[in-house]
C-alpha atoms as a PDB file:
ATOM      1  CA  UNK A   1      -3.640   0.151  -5.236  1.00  0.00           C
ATOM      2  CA  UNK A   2      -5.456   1.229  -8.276  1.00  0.00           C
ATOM      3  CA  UNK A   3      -8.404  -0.780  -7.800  1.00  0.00           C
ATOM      4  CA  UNK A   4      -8.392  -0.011  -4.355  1.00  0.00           C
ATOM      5  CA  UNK A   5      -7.130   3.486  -4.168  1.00  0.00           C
ATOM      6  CA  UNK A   6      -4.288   4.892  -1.452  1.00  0.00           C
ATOM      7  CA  UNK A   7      -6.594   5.098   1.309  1.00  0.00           C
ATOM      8  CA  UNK A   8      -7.430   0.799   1.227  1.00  0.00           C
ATOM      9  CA  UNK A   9      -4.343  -0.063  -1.244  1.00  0.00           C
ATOM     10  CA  UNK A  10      -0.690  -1.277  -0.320  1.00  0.00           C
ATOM     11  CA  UNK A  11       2.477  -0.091  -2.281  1.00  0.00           C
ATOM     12  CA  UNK A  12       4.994  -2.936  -2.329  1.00  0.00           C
ATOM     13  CA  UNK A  13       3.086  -4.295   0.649  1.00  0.00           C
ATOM     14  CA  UNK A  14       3.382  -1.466   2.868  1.00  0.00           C
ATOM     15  CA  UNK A  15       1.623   1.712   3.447  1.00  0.00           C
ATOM     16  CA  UNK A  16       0.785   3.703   0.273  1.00  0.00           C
ATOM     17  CA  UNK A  17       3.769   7.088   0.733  1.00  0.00           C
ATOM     18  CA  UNK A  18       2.130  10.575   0.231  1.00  0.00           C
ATOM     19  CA  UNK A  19       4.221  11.210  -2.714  1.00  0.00           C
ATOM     20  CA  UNK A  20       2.414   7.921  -4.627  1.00  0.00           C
ATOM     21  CA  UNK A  21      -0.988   8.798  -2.934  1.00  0.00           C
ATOM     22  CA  UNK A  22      -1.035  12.643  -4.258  1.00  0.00           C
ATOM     23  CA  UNK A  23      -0.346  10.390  -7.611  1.00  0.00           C
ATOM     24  CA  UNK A  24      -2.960   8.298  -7.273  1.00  0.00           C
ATOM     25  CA  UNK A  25      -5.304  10.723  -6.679  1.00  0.00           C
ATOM     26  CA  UNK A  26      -4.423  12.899  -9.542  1.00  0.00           C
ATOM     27  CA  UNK A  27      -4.791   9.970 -11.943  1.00  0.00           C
ATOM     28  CA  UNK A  28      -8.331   8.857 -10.358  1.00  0.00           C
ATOM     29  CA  UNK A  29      -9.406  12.953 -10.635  1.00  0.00           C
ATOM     30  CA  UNK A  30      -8.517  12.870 -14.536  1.00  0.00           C
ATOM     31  CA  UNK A  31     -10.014   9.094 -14.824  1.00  0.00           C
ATOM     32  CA  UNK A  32     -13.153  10.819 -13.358  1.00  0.00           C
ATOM     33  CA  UNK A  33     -12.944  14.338 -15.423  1.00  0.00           C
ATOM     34  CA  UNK A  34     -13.645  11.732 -18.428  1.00  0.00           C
ATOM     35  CA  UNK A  35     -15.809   8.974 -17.204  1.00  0.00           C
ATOM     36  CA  UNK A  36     -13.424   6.276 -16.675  1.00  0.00           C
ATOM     37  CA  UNK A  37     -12.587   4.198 -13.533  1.00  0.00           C
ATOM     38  CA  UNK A  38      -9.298   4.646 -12.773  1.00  0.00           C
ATOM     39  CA  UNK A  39      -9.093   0.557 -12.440  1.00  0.00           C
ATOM     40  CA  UNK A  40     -10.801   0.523 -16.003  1.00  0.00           C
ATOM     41  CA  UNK A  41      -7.740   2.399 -17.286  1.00  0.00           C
ATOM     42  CA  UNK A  42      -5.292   1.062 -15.583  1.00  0.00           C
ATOM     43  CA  UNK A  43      -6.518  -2.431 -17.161  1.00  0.00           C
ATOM     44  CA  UNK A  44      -6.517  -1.090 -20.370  1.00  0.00           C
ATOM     45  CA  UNK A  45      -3.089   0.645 -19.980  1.00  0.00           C
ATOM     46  CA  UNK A  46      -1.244  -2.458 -19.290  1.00  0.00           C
ATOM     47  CA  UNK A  47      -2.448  -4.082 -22.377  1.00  0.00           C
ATOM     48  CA  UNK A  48      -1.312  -1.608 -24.765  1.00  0.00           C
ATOM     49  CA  UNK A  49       1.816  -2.466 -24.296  1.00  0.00           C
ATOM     50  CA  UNK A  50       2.918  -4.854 -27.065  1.00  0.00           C
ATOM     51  CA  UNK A  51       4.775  -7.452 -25.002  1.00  0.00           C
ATOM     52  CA  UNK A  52       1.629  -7.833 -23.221  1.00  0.00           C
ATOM     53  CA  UNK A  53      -0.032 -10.870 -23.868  1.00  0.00           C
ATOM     54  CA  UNK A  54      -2.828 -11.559 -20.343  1.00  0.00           C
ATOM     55  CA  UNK A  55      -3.189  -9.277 -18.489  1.00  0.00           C
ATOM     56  CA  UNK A  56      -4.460 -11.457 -15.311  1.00  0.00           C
ATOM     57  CA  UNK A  57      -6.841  -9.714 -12.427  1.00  0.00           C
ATOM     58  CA  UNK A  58      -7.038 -11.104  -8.973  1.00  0.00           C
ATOM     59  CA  UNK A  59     -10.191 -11.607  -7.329  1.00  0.00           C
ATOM     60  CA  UNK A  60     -11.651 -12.156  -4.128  1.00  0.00           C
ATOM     61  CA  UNK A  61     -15.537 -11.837  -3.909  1.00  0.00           C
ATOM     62  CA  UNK A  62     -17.713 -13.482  -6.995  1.00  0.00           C
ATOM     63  CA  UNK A  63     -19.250 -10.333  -7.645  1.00  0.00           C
ATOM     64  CA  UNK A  64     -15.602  -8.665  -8.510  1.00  0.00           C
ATOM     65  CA  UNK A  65     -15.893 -10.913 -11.542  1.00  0.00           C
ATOM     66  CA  UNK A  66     -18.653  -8.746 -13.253  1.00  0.00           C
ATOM     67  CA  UNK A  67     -17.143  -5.523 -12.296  1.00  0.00           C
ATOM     68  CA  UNK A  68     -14.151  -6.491 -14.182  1.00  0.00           C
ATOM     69  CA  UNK A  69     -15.721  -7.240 -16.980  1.00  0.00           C
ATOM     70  CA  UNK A  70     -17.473  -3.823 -16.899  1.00  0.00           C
ATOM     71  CA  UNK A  71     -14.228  -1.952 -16.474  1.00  0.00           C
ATOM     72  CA  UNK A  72     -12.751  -4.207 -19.492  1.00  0.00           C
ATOM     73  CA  UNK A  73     -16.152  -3.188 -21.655  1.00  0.00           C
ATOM     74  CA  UNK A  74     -15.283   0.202 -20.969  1.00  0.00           C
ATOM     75  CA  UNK A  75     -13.396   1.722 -24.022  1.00  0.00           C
ATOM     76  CA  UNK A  76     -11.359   5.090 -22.270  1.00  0.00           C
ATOM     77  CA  UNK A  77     -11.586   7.962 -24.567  1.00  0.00           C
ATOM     78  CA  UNK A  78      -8.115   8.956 -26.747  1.00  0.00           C
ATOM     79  CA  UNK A  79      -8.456  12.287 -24.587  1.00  0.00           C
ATOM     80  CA  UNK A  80      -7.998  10.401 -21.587  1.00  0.00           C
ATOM     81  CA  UNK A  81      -4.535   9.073 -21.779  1.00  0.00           C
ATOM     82  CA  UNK A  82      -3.752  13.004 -23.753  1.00  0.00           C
ATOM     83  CA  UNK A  83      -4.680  14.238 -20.703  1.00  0.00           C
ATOM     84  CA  UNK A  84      -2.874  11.718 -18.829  1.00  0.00           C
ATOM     85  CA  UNK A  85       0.194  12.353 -20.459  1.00  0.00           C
ATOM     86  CA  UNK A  86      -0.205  16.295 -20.307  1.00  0.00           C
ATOM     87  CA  UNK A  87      -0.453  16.251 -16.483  1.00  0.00           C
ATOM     88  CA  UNK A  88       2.840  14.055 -16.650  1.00  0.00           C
ATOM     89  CA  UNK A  89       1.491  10.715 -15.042  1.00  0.00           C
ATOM     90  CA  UNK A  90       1.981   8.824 -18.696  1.00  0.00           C
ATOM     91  CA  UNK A  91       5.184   9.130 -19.601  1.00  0.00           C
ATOM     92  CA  UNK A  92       5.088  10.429 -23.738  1.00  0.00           C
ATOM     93  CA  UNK A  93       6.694   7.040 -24.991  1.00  0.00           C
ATOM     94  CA  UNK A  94       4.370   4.605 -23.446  1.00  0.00           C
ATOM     95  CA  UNK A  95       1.870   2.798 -25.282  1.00  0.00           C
ATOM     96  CA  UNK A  96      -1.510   3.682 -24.847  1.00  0.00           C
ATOM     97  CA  UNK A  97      -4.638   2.007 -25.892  1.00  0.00           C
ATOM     98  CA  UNK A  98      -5.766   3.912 -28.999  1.00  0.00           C
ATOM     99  CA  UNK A  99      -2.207   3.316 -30.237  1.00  0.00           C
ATOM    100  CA  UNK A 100      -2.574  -0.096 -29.744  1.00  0.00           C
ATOM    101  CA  UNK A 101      -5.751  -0.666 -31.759  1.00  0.00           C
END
């Protein structure tokens, strides 16, 4: 759903729930508000973690390829996941990526 967004996505293949779309939406507005794709961060979110070891994409058009490797080049600013965690959709103990550098 976040490389899709709530409109296109599923949610634990079903329909997306407004509660998780009016999520969704607020993370993709902040992504935006600092020049991040919200599937760039999410992809870079779910490394930080340090149990993480692949993180493993799914594809299912060639070009998809090179627009993943775009949103991996992409570095999200340290005021991103601040922000992030202001507005409440990070929780404060998570790992985040300039953390885990």
């Amino acid at each position: 759903m976040l490389a899709a967004g709530p409109r296109r996505g599923h949610y634990e293949y079903g329909p997306v729930p407004a509660v998780v779309a009016r999520k969704v939406r607020r993370l993709a507005r902040l992504c935006r508000a600092h020049g991040v794709a919200l599937p760039a961060a999410a992809l870079h979110f779910a490394r930080a973690h340090p149990a993480v070891r692949a993180v493993l994409v799914g594809f299912d058009r060639p070009r998809q390829v090179a627009q993943v490797l775009d949103w991996w080049a992409a570095r999200p600013p340290a005021a991103l996941w601040a922000a992030l965690r202001l507005a409440g959709l990070v929780d404060p103990a998570a790992p985040v990526p300039e953390e885990a550098r």
